[in-house]
C-alpha atoms as a PDB file:
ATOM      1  CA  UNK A   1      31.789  42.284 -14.027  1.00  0.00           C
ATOM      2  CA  UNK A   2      29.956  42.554 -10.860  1.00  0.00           C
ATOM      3  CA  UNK A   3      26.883  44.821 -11.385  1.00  0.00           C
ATOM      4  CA  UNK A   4      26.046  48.409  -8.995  1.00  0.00           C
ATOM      5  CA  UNK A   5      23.617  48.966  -6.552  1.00  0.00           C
ATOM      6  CA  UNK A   6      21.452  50.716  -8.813  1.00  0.00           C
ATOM      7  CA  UNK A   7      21.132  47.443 -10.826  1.00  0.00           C
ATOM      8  CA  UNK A   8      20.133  45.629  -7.926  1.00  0.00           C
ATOM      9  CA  UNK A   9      17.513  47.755  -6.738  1.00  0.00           C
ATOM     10  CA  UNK A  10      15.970  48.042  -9.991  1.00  0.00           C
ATOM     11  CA  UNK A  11      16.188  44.360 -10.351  1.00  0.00           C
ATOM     12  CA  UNK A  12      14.343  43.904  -6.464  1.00  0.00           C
ATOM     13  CA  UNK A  13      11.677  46.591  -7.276  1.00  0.00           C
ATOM     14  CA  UNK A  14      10.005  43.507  -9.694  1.00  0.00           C
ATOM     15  CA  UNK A  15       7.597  41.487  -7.067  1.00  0.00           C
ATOM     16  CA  UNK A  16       7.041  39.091  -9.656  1.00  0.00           C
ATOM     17  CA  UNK A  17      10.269  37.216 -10.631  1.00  0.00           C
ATOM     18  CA  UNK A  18      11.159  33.675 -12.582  1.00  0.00           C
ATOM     19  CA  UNK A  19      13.427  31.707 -11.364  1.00  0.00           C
ATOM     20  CA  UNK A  20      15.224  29.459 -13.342  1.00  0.00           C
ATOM     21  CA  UNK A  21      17.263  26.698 -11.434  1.00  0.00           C
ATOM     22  CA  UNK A  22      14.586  24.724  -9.089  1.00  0.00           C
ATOM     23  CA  UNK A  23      15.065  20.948  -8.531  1.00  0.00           C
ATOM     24  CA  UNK A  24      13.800  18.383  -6.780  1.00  0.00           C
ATOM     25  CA  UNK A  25      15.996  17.975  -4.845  1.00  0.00           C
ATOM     26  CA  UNK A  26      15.035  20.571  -1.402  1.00  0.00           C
ATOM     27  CA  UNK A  27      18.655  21.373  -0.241  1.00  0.00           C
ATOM     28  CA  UNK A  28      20.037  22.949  -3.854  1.00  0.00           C
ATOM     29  CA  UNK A  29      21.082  26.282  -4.391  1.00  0.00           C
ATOM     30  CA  UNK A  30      18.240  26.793  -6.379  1.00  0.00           C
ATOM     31  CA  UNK A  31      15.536  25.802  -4.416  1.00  0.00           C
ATOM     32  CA  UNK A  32      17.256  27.841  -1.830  1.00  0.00           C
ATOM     33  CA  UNK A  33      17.061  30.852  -3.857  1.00  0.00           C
ATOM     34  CA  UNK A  34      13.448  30.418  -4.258  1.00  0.00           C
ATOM     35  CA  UNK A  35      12.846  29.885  -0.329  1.00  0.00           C
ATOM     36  CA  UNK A  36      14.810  33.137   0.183  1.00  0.00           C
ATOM     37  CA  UNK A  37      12.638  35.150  -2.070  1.00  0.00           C
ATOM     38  CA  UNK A  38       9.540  34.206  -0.788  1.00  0.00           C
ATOM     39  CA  UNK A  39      10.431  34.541   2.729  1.00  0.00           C
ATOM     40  CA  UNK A  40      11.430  38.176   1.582  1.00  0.00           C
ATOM     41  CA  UNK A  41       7.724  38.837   0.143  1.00  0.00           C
ATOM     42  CA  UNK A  42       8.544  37.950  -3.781  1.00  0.00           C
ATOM     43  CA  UNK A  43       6.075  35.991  -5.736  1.00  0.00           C
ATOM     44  CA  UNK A  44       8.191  33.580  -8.083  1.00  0.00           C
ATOM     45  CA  UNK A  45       7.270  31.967 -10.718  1.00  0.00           C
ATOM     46  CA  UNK A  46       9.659  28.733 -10.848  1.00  0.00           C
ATOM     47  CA  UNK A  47      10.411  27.283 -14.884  1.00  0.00           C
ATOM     48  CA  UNK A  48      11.224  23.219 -15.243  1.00  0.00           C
ATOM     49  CA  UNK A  49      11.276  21.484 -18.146  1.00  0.00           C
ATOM     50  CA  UNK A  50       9.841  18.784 -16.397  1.00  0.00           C
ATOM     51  CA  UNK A  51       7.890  19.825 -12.865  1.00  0.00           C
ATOM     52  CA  UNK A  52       4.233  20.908 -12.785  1.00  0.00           C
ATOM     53  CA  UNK A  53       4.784  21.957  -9.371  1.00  0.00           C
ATOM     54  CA  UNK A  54       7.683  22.729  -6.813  1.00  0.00           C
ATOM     55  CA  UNK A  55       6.754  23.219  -3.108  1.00  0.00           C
ATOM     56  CA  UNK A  56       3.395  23.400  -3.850  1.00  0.00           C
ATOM     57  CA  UNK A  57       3.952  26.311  -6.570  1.00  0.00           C
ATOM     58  CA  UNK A  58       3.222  25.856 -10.224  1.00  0.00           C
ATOM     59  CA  UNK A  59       5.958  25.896 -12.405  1.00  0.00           C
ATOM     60  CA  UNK A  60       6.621  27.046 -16.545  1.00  0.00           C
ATOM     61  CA  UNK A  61       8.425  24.557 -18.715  1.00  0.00           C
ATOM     62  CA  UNK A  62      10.482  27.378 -20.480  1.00  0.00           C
ATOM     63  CA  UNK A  63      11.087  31.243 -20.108  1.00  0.00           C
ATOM     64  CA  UNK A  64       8.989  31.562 -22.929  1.00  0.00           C
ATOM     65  CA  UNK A  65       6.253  30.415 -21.009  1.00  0.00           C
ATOM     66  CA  UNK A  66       6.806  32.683 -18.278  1.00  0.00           C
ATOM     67  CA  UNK A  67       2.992  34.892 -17.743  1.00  0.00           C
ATOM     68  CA  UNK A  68       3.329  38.216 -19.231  1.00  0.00           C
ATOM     69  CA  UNK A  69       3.683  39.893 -16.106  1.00  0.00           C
ATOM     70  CA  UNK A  70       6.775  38.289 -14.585  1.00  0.00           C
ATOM     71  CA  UNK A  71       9.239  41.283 -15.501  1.00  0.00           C
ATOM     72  CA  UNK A  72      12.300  39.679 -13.675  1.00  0.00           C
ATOM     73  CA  UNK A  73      14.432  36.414 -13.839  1.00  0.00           C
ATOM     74  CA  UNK A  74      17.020  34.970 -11.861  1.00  0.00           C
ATOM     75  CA  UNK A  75      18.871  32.488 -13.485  1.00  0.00           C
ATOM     76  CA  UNK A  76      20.394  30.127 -11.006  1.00  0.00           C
ATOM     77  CA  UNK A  77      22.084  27.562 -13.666  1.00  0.00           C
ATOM     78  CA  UNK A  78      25.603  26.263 -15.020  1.00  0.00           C
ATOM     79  CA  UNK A  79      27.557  28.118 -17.033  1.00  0.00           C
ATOM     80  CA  UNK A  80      26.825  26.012 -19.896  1.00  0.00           C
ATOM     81  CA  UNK A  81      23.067  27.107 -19.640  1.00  0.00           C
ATOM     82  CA  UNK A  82      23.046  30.903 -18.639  1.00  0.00           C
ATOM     83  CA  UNK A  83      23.665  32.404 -22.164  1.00  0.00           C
ATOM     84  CA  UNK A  84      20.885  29.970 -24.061  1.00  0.00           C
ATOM     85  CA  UNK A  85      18.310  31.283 -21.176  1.00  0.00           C
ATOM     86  CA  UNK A  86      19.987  34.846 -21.572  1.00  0.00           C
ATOM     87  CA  UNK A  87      18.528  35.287 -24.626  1.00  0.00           C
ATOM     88  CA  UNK A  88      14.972  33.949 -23.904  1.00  0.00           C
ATOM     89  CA  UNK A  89      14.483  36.208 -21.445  1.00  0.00           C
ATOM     90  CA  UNK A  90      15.690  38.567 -24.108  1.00  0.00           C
ATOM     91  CA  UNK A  91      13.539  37.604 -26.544  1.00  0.00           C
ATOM     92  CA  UNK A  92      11.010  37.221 -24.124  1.00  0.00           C
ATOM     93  CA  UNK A  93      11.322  41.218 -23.427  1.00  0.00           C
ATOM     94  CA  UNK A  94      12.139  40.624 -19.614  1.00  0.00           C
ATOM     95  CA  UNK A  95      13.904  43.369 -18.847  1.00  0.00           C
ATOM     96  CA  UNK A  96      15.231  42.810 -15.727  1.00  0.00           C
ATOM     97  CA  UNK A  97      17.673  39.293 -15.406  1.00  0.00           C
ATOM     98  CA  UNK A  98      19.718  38.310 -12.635  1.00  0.00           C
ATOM     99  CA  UNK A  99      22.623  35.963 -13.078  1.00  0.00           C
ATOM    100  CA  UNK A 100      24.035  34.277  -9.821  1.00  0.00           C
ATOM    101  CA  UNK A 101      27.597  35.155  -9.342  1.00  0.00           C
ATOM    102  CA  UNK A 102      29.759  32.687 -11.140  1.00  0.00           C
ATOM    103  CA  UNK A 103      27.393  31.541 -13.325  1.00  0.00           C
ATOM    104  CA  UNK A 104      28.497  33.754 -16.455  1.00  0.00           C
ATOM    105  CA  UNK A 105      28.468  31.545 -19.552  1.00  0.00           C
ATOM    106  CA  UNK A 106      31.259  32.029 -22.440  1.00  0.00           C
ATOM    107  CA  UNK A 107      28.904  34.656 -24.620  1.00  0.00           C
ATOM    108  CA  UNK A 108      27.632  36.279 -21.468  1.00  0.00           C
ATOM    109  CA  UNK A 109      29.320  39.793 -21.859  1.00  0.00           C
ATOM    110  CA  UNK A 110      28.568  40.120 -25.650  1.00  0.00           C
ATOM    111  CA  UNK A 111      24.926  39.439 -24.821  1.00  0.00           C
ATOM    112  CA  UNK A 112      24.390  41.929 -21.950  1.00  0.00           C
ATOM    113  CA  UNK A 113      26.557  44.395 -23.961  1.00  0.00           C
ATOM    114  CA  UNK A 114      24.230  44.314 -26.745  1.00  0.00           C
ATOM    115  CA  UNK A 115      21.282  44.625 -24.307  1.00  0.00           C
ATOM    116  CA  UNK A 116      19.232  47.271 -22.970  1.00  0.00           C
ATOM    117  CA  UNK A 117      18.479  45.046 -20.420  1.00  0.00           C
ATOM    118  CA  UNK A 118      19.064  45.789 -16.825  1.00  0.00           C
ATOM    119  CA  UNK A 119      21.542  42.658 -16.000  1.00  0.00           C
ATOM    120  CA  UNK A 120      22.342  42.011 -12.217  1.00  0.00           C
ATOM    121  CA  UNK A 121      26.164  40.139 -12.842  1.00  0.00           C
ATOM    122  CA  UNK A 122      28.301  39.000 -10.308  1.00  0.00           C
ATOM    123  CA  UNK A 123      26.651  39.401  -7.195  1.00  0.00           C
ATOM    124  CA  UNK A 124      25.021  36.826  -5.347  1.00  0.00           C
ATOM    125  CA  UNK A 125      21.000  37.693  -4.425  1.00  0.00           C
ATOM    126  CA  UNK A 126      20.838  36.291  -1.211  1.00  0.00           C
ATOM    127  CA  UNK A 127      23.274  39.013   0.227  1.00  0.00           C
ATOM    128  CA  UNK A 128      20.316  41.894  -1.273  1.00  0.00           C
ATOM    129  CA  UNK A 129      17.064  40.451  -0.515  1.00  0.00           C
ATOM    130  CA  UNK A 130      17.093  40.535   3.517  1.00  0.00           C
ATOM    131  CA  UNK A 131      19.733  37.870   4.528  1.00  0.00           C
ATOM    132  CA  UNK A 132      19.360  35.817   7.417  1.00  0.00           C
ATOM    133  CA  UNK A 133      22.072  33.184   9.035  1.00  0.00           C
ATOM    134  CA  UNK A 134      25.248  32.879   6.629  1.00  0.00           C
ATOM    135  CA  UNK A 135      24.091  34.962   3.990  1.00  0.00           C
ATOM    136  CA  UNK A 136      23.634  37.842   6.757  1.00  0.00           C
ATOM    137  CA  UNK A 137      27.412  37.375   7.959  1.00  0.00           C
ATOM    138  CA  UNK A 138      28.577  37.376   3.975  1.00  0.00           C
ATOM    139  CA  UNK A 139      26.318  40.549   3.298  1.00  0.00           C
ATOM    140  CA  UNK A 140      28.319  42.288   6.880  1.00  0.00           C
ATOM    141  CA  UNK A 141      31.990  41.220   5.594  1.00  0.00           C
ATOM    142  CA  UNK A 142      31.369  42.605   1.864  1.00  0.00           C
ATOM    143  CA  UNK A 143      30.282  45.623   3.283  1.00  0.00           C
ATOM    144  CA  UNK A 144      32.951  45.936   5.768  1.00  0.00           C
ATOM    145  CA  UNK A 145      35.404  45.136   3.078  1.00  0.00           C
ATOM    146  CA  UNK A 146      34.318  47.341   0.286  1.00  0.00           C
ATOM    147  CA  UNK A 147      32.902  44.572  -2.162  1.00  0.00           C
ATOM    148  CA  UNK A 148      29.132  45.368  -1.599  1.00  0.00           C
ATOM    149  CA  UNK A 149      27.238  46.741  -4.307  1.00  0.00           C
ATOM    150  CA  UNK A 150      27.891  50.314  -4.931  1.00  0.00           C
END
């Protein structure tokens, strides 16, 4: 279920968000999330179970550790590990959770169903947080195509 634009905005008004997903490793998708948001102005508040620090930015070992005022997560992780961190952030009271297209787990829908939550789904945040290069060219084709948030 790929969420509205409405969703998204309310997700991007948060200039605090977690990010679940870093690595050490530079050229993942996560770490490339977190680059993204930064360069867009976002402060982000990376969680690793085992990192201190990413990029010189201090990370939490769980969502649960997450400071009080981070209000939004984006949850860059396999399927296998979206609906366990789902319901942190649930628990946690975050209100505002992103999941990276594709990255639905098997309990996904029940959980956001049961939510008041607002849950960004099937959308990919590079394509709303002021795309440059290839993200740019894949935010102009869903638009000219129909497939950009709504």
């Amino acid at each position: 279920m790929k969420s509205n634009l409405q969703q998204i905005n309310g997700f991007l008004q948060n200039q605090k968000i977690g990010l679940v997903g870093v690595s050490r490793k530079k050229e993942k998708f996560g770490n490339q999330v977190m680059e993204g948001l930064l360069k867009a102005g976002y402060a982000v508040v990376p969680v690793h179970r085992e990192l201190t620090t990413i990029n010189e930015i201090a990370c939490v070992a769980t969502v649960s550790a997450l400071p009080d005022d981070v209000n939004a997560l984006c949850l860059v992780v396999p399927k296998t590990e979206t609906d366990e961190l789902l319901k942190a952030a649930l628990q946690k009271g975050i209100q505002n959770i992103w999941i990276q297209q594709m990255s639905d787990g098997p309990e996904t829908d029940q959980i956001a169903s049961e939510s008041n939550a607002n849950i960004v789904r099937g959308r990919c945040i590079f394509m709303y947080t002021k795309p440059t290069g290839i993200h740019k060219f894949h935010e102009r084709l869903s638009k000219f195509f129909g497939s950009y948030g709504k």
